[in-house]
C-alpha atoms as a PDB file:
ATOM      1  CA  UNK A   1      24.872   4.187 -16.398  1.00  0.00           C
ATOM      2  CA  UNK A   2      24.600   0.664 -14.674  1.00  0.00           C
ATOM      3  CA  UNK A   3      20.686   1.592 -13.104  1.00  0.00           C
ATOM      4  CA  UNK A   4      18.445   0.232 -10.505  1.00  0.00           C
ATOM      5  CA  UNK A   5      18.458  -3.480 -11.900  1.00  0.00           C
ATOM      6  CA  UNK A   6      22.762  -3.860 -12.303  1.00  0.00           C
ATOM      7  CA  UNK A   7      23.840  -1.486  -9.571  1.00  0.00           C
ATOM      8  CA  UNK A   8      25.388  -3.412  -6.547  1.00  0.00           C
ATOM      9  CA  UNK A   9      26.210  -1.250  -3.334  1.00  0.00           C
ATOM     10  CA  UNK A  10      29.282  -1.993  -1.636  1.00  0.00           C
ATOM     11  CA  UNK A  11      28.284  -5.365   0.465  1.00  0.00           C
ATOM     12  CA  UNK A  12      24.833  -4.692  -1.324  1.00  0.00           C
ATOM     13  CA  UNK A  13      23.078  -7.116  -3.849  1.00  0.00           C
ATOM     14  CA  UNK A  14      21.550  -5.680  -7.242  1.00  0.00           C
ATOM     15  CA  UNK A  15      17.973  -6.337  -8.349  1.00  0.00           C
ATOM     16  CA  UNK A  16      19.257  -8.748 -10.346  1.00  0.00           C
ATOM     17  CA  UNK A  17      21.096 -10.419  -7.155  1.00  0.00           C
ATOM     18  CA  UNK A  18      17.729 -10.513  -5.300  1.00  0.00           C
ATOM     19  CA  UNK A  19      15.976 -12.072  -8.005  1.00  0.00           C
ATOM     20  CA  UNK A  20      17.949 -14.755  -8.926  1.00  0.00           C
ATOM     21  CA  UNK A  21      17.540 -15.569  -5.024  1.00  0.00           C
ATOM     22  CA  UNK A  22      13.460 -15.029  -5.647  1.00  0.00           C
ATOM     23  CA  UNK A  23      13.454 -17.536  -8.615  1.00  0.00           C
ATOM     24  CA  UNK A  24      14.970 -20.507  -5.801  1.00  0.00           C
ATOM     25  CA  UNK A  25      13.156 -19.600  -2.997  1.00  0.00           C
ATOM     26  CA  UNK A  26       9.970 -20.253  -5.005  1.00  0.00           C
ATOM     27  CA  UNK A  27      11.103 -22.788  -6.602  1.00  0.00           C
ATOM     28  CA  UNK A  28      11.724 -24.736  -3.240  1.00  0.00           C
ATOM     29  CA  UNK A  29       8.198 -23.737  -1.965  1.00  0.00           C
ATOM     30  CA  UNK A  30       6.499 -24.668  -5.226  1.00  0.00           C
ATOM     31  CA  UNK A  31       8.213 -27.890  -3.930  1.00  0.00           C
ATOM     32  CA  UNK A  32       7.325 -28.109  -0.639  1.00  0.00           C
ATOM     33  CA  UNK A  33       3.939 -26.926  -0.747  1.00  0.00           C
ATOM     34  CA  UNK A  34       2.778 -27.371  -4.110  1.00  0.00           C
ATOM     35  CA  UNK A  35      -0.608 -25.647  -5.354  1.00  0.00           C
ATOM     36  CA  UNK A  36      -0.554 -24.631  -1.333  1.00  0.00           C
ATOM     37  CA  UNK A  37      -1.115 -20.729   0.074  1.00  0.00           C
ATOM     38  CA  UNK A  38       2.270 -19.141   1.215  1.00  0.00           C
ATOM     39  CA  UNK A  39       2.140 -15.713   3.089  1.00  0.00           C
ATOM     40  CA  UNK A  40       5.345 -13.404   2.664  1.00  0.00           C
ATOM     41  CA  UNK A  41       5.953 -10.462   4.462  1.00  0.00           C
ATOM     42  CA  UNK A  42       8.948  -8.192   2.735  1.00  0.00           C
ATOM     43  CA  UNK A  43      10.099  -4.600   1.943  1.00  0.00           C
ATOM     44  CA  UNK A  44       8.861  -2.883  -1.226  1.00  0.00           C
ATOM     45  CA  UNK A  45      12.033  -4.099  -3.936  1.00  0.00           C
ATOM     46  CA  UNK A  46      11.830  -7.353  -2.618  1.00  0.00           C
ATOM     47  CA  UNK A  47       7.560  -7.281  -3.345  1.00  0.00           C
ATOM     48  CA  UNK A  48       8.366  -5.737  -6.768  1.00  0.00           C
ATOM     49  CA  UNK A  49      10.979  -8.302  -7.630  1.00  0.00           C
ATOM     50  CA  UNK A  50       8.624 -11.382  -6.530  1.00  0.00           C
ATOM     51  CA  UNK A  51       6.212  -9.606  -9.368  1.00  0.00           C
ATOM     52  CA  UNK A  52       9.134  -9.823 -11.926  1.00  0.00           C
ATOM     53  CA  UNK A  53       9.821 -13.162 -11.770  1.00  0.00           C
ATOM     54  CA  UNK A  54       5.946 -14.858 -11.070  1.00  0.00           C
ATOM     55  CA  UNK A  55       4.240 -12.444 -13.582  1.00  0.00           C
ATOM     56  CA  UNK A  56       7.650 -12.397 -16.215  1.00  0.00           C
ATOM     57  CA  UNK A  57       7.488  -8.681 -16.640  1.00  0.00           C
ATOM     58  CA  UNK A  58      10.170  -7.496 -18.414  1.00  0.00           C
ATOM     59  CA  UNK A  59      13.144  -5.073 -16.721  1.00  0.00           C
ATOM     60  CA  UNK A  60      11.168  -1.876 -18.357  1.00  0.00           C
ATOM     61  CA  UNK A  61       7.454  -2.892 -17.044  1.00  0.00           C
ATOM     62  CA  UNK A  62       9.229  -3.635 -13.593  1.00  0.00           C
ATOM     63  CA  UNK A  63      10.451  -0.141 -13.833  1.00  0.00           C
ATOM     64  CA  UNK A  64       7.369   1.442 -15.081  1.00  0.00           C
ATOM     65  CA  UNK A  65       5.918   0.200 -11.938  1.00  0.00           C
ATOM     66  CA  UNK A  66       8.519   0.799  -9.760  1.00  0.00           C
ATOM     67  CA  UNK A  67       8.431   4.820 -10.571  1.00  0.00           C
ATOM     68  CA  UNK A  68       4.567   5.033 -10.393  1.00  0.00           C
ATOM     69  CA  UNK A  69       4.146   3.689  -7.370  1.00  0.00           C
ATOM     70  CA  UNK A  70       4.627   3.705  -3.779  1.00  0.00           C
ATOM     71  CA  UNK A  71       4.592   0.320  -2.065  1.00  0.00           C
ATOM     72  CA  UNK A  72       2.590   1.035   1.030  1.00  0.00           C
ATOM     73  CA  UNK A  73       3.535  -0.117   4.771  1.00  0.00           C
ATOM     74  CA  UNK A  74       1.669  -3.007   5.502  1.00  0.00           C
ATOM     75  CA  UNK A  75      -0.154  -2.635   1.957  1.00  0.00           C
ATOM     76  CA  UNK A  76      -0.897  -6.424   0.725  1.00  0.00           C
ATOM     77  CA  UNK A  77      -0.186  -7.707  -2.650  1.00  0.00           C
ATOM     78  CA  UNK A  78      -2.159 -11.201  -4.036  1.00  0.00           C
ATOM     79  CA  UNK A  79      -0.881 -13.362  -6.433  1.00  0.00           C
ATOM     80  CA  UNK A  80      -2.582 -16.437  -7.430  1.00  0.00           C
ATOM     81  CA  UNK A  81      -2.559 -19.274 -10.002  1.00  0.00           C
ATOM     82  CA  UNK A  82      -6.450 -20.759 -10.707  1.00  0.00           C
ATOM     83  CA  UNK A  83      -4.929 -24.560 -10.963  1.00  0.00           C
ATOM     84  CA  UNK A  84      -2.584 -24.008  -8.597  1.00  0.00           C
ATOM     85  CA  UNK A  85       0.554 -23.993 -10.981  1.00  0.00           C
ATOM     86  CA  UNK A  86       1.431 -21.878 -14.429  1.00  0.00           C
ATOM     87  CA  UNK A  87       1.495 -18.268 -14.528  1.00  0.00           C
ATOM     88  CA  UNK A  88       0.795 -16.279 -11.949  1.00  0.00           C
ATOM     89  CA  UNK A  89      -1.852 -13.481 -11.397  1.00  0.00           C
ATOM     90  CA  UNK A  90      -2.111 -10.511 -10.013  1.00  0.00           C
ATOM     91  CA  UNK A  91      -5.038 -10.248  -7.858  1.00  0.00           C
ATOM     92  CA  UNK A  92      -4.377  -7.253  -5.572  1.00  0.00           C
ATOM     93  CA  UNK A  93      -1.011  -4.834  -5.539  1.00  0.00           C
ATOM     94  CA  UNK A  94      -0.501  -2.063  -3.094  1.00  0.00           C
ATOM     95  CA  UNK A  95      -3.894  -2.799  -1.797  1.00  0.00           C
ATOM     96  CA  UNK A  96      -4.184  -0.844   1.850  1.00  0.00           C
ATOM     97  CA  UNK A  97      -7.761  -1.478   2.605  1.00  0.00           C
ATOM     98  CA  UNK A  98      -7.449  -3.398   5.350  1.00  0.00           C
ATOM     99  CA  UNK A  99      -5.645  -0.878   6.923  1.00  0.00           C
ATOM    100  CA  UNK A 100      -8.228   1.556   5.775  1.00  0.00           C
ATOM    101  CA  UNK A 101     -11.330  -0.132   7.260  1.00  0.00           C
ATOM    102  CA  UNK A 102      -9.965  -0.258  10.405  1.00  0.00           C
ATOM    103  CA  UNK A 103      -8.752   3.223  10.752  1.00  0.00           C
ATOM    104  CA  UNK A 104      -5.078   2.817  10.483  1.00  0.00           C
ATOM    105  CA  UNK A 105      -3.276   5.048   8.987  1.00  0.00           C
ATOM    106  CA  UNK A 106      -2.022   4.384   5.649  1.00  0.00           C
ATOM    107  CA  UNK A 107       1.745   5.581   5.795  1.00  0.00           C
ATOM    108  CA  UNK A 108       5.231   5.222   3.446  1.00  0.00           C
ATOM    109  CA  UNK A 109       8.486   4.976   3.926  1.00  0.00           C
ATOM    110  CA  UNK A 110      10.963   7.997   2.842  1.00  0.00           C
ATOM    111  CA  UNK A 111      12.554   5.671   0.263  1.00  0.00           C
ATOM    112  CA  UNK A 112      16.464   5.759  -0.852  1.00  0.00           C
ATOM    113  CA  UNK A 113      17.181   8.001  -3.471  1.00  0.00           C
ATOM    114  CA  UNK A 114      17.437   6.037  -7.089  1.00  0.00           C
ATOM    115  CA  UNK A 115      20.837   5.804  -7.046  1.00  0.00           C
ATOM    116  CA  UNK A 116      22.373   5.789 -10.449  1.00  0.00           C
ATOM    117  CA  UNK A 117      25.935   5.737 -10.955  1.00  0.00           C
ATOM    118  CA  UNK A 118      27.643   6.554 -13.861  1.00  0.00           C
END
């Protein structure tokens, strides 16, 4: 069983793929606006994965997550760092009020199946 993190989909990337990407990009923005605020907006692997690499969860935490929860349309997630490099922190995951206050309804996507070869 290759699972979520190893399984690459014909012209697909695996978790793994995507974060290796993850680990550049904010590299090069750590770079290019260091200790600065960066907004961005992507689907729900892509927000888990960006947890996985700035909080170094491990595969299984990821995972844990991953199956408990939901990641909400338009729901925000806040990570910070107090100095403005180190470790980061989560401040805010999933978080939908903003859409709440306003009246909007909170909605979900269908999701994809967990596809698990064997």
């Amino acid at each position: 069983m290759v699972g979520k993190f190893y399984y690459r989909p014909p012209g697909g990337e695996s978790w793994t793929d995507v974060a290796g990407r993850l680990r550049s990009l904010l590299r090069d923005v750590d770079a290019e606006h260091p200790g600065g605020r960066v907004l961005f907006v992507a689907h729900d692997a892509v927000i888990l994965l960006i947890r996985y690499v700035c909080e170094q969860l491990t595969e299984e935490q990821l995972l844990q997550i991953a199956g408990a929860n939901t990641v909400m349309n338009a729901s925000a997630t806040r990570l910070t760092r107090s100095s403005g490099t180190g470790r980061w922190q989560l401040q805010a995951f999933n978080a939908v009020d903003h859409l709440e206050q306003t009246g909007t309804p909170v909605t979900q996507h269908s999701g994809d199946t967990d596809v698990r070869p064997g």
